[in-house]
N, C-alpha and C. Protein backbone atom coordinates (compact mmCIF):
# COMPACT_ATOMS: atom_id res chain seq x y z
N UNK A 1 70.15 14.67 82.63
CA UNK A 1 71.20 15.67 82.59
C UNK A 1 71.79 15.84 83.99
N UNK A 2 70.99 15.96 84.71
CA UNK A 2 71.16 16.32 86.40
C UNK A 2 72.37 14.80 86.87
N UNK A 3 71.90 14.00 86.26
CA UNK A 3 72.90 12.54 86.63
C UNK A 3 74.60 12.82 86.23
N UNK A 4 74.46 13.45 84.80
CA UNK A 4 75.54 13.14 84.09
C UNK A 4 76.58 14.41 84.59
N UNK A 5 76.13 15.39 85.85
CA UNK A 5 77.12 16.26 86.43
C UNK A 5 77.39 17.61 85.62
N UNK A 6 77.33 17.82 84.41
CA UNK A 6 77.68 18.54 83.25
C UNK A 6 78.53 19.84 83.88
N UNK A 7 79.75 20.43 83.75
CA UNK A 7 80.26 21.85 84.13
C UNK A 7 79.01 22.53 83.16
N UNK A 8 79.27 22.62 82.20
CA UNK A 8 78.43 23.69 81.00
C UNK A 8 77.13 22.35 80.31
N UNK A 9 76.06 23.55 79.82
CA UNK A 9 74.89 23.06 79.35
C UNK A 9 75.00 23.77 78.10
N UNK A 10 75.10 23.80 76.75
CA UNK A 10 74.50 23.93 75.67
C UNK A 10 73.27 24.21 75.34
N UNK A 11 72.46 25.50 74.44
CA UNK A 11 71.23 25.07 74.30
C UNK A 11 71.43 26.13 73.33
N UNK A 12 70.65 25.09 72.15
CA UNK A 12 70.84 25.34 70.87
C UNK A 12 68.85 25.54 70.59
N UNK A 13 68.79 27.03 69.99
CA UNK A 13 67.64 27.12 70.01
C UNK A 13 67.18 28.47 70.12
N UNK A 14 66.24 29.33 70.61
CA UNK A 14 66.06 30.82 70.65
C UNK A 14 65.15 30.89 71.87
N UNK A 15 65.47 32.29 72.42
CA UNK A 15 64.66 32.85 73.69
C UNK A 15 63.69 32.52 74.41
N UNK A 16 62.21 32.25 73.24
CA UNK A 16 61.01 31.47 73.70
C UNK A 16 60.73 30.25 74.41
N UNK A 17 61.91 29.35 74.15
CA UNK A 17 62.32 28.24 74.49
C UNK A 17 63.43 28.29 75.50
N UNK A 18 64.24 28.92 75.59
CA UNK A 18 65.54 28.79 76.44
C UNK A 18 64.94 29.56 77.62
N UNK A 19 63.92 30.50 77.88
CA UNK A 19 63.26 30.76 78.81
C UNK A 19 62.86 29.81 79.94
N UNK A 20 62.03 29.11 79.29
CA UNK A 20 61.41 27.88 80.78
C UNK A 20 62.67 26.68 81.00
N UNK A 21 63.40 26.68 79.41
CA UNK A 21 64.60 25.65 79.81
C UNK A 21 65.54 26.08 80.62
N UNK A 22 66.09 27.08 81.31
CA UNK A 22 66.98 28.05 82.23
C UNK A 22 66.38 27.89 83.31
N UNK A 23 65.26 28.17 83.70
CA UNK A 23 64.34 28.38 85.01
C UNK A 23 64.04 26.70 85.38
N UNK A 24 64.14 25.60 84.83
CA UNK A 24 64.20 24.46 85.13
C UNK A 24 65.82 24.25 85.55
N UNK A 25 66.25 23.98 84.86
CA UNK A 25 67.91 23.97 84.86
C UNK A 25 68.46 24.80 86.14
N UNK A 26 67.86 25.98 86.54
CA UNK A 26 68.00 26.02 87.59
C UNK A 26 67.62 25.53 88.79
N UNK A 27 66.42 25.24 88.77
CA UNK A 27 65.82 24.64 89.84
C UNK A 27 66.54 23.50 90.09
N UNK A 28 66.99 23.28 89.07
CA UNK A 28 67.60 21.35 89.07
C UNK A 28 68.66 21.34 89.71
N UNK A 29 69.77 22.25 89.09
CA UNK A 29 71.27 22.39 89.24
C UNK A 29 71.80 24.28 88.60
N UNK A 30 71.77 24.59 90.34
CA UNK A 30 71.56 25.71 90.43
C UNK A 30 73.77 26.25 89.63
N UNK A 31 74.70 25.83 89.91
CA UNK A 31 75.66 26.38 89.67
C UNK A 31 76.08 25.97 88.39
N UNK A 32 75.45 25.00 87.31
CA UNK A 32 76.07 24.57 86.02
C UNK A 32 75.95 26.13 84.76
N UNK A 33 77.32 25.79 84.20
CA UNK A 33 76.62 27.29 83.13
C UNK A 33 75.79 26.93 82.14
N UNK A 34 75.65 28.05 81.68
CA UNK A 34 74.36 27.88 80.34
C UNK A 34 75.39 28.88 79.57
N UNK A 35 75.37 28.15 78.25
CA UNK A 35 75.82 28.76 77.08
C UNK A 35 74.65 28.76 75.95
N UNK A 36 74.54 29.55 75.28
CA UNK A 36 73.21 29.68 74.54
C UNK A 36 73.54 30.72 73.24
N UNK A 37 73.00 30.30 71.74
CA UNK A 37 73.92 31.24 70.44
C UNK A 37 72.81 32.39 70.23
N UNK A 38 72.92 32.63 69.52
CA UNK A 38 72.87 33.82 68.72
C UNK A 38 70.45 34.34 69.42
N UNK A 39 70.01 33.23 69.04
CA UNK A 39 68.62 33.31 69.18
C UNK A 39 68.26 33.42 70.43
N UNK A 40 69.35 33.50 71.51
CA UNK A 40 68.89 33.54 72.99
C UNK A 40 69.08 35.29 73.19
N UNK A 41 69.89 35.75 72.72
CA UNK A 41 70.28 36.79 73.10
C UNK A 41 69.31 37.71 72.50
N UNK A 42 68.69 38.50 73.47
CA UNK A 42 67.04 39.28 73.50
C UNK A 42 66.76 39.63 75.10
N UNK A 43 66.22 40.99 74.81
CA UNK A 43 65.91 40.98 76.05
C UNK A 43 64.77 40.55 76.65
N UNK A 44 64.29 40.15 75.94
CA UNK A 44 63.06 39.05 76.24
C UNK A 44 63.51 38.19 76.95
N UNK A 45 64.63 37.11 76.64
CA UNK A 45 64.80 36.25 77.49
C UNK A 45 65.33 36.59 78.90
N UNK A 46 66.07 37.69 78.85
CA UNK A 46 66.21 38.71 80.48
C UNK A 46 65.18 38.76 81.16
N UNK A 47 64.08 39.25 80.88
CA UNK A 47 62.77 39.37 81.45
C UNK A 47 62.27 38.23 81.89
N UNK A 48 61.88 37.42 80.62
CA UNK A 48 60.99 36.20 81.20
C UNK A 48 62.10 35.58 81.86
N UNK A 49 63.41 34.97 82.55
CA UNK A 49 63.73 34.34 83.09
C UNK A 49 64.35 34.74 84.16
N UNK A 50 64.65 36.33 84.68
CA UNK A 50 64.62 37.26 85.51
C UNK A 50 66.01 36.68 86.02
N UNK A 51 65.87 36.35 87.76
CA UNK A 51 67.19 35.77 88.60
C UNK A 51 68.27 34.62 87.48
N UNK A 52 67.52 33.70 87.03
CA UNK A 52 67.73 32.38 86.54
C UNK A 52 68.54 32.68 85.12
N UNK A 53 68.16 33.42 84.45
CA UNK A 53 69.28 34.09 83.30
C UNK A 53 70.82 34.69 83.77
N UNK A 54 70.78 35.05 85.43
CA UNK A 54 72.56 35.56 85.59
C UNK A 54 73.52 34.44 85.50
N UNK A 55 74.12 35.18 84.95
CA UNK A 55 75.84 34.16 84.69
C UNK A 55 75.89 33.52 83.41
N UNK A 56 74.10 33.51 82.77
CA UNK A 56 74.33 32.76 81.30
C UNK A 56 74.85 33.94 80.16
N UNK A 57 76.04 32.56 79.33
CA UNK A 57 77.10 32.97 78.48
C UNK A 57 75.87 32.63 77.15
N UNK A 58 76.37 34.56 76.06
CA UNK A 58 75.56 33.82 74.64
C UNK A 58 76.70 34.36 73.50
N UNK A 59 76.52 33.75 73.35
CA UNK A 59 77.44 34.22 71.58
C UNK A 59 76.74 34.00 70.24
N UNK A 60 77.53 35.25 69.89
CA UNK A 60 76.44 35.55 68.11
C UNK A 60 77.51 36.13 66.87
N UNK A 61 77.36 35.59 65.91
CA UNK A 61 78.07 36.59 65.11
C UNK A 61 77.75 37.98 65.30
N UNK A 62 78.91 38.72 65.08
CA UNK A 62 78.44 40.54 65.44
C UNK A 62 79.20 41.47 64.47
N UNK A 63 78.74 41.66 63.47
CA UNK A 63 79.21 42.71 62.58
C UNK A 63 79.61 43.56 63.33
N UNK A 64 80.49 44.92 62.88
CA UNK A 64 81.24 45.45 63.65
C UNK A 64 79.92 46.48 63.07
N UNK A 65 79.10 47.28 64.24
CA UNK A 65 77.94 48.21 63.58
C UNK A 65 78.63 49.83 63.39
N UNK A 66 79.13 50.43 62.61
CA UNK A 66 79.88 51.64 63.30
C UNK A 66 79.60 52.32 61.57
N UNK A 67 79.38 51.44 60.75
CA UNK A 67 79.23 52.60 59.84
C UNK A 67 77.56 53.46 59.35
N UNK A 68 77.67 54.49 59.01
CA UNK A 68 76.68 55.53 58.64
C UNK A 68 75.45 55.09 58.10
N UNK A 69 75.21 54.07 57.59
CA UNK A 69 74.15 52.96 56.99
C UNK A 69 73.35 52.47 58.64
N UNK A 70 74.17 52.46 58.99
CA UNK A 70 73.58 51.60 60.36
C UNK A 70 73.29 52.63 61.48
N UNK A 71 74.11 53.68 61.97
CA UNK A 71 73.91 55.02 62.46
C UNK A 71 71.77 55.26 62.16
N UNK A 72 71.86 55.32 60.83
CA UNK A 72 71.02 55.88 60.32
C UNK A 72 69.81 55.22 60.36
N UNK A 73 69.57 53.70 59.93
CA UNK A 73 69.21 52.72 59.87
C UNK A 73 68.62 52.70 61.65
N UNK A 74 69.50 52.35 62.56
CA UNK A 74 69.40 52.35 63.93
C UNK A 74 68.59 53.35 64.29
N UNK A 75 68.67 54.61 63.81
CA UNK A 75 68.32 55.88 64.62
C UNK A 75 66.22 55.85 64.36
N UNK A 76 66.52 55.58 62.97
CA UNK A 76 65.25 55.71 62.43
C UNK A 76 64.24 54.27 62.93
N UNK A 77 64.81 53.07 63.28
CA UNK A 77 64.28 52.06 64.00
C UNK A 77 63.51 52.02 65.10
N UNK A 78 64.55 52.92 66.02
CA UNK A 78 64.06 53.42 67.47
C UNK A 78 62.94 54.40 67.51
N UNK A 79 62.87 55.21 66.44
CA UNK A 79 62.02 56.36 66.61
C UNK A 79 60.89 55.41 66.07
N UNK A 80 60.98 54.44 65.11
CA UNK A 80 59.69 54.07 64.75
C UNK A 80 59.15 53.13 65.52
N UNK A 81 59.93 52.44 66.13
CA UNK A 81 59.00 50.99 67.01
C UNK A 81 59.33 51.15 68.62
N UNK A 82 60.20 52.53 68.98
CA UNK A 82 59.86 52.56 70.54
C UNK A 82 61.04 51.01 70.89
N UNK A 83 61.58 50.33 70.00
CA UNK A 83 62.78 49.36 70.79
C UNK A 83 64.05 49.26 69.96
N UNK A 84 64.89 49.27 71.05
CA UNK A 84 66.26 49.72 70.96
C UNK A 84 66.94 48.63 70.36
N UNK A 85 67.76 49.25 68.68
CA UNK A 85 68.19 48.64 68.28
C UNK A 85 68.67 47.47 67.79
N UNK A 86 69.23 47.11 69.56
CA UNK A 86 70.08 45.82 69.76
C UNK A 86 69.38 45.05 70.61
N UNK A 87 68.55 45.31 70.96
CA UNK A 87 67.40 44.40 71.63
C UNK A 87 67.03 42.91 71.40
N UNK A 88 67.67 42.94 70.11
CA UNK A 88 67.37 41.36 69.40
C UNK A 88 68.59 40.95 68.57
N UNK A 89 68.98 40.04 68.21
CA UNK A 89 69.51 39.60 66.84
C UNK A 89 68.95 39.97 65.73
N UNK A 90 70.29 40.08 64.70
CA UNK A 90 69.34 40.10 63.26
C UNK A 90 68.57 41.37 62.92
N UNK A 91 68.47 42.22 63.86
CA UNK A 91 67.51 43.55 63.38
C UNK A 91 68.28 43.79 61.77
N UNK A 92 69.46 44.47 62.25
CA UNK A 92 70.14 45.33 61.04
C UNK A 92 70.35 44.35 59.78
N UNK A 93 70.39 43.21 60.26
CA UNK A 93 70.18 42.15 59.30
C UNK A 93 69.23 41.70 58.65
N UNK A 94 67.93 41.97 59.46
CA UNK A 94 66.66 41.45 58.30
C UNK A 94 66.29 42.92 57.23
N UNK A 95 66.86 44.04 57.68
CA UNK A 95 66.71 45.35 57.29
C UNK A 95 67.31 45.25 55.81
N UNK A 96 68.85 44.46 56.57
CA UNK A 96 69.19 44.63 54.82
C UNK A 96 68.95 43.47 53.52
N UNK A 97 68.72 42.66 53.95
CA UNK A 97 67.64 41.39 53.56
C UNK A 97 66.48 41.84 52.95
N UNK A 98 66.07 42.67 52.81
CA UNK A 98 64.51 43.13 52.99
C UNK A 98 64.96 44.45 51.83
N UNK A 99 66.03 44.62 52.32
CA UNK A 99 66.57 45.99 51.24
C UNK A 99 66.92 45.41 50.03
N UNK A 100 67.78 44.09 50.10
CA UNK A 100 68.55 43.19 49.08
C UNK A 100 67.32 42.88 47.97
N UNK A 101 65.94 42.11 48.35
CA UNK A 101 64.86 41.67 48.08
C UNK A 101 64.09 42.90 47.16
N UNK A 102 63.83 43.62 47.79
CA UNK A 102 62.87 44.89 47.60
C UNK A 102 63.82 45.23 46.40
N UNK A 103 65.34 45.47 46.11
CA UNK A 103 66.06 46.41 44.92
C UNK A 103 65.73 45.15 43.89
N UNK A 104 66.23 43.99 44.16
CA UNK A 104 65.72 43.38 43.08
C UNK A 104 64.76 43.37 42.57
N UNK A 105 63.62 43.10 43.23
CA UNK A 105 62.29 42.56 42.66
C UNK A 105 61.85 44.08 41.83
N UNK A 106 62.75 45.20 42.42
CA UNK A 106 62.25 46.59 41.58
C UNK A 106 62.54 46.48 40.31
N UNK A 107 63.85 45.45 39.92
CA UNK A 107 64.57 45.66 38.58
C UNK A 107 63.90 44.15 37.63
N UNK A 108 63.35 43.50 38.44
CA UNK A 108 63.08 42.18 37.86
C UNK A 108 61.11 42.26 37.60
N UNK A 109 60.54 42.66 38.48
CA UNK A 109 58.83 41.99 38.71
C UNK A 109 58.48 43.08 37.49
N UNK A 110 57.45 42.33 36.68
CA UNK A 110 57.14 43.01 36.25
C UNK A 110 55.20 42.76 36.09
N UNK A 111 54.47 43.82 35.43
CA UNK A 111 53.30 43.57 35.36
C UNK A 111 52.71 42.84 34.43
N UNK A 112 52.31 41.90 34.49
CA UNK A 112 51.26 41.34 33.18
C UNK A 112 49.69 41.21 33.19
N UNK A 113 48.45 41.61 32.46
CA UNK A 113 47.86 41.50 32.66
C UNK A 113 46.74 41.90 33.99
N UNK A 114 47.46 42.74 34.96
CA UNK A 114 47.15 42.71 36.29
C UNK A 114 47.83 42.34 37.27
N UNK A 115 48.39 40.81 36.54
CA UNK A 115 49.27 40.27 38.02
C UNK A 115 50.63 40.98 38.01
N UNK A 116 51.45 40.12 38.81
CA UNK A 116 53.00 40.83 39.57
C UNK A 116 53.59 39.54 38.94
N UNK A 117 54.34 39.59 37.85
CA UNK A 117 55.01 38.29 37.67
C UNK A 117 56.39 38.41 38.04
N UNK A 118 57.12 37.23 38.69
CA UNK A 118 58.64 37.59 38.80
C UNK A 118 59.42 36.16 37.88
N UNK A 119 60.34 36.26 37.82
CA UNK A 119 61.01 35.35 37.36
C UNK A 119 61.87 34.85 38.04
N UNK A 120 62.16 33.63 38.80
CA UNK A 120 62.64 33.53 40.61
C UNK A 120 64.29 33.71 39.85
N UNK A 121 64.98 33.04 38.59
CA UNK A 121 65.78 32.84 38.39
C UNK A 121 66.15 34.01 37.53
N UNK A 122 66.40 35.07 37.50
CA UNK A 122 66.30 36.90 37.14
C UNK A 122 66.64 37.26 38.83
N UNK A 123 65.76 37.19 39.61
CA UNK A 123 65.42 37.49 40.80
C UNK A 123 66.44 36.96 41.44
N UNK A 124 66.82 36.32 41.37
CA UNK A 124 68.08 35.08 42.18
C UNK A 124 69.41 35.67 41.32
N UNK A 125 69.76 35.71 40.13
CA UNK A 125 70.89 36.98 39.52
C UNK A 125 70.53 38.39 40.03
N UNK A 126 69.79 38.68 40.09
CA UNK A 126 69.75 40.19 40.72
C UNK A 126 70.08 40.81 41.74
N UNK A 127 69.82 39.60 42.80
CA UNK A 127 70.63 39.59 44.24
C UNK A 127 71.82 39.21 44.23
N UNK A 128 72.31 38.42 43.65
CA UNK A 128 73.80 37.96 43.12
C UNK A 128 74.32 39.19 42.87
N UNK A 129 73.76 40.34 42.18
CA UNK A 129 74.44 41.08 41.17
C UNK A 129 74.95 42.18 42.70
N UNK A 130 74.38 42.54 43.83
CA UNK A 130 74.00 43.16 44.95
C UNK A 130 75.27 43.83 45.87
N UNK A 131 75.63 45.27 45.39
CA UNK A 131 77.03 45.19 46.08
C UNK A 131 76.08 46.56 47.08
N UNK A 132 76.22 46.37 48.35
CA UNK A 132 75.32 47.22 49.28
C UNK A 132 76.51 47.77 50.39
N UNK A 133 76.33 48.76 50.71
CA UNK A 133 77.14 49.54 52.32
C UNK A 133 75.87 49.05 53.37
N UNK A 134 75.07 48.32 53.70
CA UNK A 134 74.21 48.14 54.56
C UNK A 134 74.35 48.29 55.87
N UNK A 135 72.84 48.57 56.91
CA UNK A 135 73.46 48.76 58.04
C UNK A 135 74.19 47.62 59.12
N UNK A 136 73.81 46.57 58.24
CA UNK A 136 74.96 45.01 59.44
C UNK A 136 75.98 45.34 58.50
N UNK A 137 76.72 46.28 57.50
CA UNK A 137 77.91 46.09 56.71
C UNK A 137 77.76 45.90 55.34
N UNK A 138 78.94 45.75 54.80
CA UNK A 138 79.01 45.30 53.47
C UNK A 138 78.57 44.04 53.41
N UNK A 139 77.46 44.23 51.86
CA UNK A 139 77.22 43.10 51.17
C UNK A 139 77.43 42.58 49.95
N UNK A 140 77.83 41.76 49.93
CA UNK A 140 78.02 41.30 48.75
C UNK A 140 77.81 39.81 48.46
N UNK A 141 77.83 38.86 47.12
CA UNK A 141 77.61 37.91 47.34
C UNK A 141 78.14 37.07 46.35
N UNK A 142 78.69 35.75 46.36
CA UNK A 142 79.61 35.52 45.59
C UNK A 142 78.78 34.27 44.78
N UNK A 143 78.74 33.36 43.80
CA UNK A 143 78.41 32.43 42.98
C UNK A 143 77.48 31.59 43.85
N UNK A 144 77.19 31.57 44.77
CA UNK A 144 76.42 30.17 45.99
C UNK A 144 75.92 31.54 46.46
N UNK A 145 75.74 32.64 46.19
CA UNK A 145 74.90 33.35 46.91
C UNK A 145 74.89 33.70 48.89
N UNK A 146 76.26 33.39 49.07
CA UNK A 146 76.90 33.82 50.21
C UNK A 146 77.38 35.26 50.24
N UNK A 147 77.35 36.03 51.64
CA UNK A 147 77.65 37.26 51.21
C UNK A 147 79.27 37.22 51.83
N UNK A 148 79.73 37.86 50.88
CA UNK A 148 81.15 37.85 51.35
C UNK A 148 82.01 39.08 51.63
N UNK A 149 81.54 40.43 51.84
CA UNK A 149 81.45 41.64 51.78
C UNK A 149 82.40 41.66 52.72
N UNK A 150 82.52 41.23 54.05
CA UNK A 150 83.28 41.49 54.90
C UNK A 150 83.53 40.44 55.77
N UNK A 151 83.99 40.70 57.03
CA UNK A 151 83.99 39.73 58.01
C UNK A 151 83.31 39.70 59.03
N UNK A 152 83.00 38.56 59.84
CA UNK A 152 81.84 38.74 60.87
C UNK A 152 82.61 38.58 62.42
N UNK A 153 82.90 38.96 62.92
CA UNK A 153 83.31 38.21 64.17
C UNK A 153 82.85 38.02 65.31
N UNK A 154 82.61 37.20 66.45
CA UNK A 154 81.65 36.46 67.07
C UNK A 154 82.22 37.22 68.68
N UNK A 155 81.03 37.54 69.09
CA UNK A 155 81.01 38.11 70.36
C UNK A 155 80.74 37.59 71.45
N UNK A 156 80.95 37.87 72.55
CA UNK A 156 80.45 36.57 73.39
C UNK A 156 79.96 37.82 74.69
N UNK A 157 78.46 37.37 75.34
CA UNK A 157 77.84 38.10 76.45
C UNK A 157 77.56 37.05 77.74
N UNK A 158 77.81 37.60 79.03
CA UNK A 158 77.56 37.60 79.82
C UNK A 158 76.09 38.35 80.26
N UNK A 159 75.24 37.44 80.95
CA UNK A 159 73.87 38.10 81.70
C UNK A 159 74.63 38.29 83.16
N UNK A 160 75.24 40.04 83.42
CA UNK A 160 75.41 40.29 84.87
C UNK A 160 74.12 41.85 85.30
N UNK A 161 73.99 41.45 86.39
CA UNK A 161 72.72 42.65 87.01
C UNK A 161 71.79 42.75 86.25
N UNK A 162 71.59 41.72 85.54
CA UNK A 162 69.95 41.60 84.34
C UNK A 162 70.40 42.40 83.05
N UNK A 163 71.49 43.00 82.85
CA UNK A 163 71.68 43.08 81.31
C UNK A 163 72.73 42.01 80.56
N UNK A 164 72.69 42.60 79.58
CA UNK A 164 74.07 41.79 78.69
C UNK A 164 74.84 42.54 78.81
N UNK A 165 76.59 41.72 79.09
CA UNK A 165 77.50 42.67 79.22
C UNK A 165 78.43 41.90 78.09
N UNK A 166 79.22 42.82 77.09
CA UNK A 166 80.19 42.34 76.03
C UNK A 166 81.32 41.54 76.79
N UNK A 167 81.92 40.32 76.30
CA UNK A 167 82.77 39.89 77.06
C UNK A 167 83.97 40.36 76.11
N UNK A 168 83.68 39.52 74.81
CA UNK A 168 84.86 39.36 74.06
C UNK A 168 84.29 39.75 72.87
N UNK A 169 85.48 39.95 71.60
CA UNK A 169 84.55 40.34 70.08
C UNK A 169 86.11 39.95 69.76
């Protein structure tokens, strides 16, 4: 890499990893940028890569978070695990994933005998069926089981003075 001059570096992958790959990359070739998606952006990777994370660019899809689902959702997060919100990707998103899952399997699992039987293909219409105000937004989901509720639009951060700063949305 160091041969081929690069202005920008790519790194496709998440925090755990883009950690020691940044802190090399610097050592190597201290002024090239680092662009990095959605799985870098954590403040984990702030920490573990301290100096060597400034100036790196990350971009993620970013629901627009502003409605009352998410207010609420958010508020009650923080009080329970002591970390803030936005600390990671995906929070408000595995929340409603987990919400999507849980309503179905309420209307579909049923008991037999002792066990928990589900029927994956009941279970798989049931989430289909799924029109939610959630806290990443509206969900919904169309025939391929994509949610199509709203729109997502992609944000882009700067690492300046050891935080993330919003560039663009």
């Amino acid at each position: 890499m160091k041969n081929a001059k690069p202005d920008l570096v790519y790194f496709s992958g998440f925090y755990s990893e883009a950690t020691p790959f940044i802190k090399q990359l610097r050592a190597e070739m201290k002024d090239v940028k680092f662009l990095a998606g959605d799985g870098v952006k954590n403040d984990e990777f702030i920490k573990g890569a301290g100096a060597d994370a400034e100036g790196a660019y990350l971009s993620l899809p970013s629901p627009v978070y502003t409605g009352e689902a998410y207010k609420t959702f958010g508020d009650l997060f923080e009080k329970e695990t002591g970390i803030k919100r936005d600390a990671s990707p995906f929070v408000a998103e595995a929340y409603d994933a987990a919400t999507v899952i849980i309503r179905a399997l309420e209307k579909v699992a049923q008991e037999k005998d002792g066990k928990l039987v589900i029927d994956l293909k009941k279970l798989n219409e049931e989430i289909r069926k799924t029109e939610l105000d959630g806290a990443s937004g509206k969900i919904k989901f169309d025939a391929r089981g994509e949610n199509v509720g709203g729109e997502t639009p992609v944000s882009l951060f700067q690492v300046k003075n050891g935080a993330f700063e919003q560039l663009k949305q």
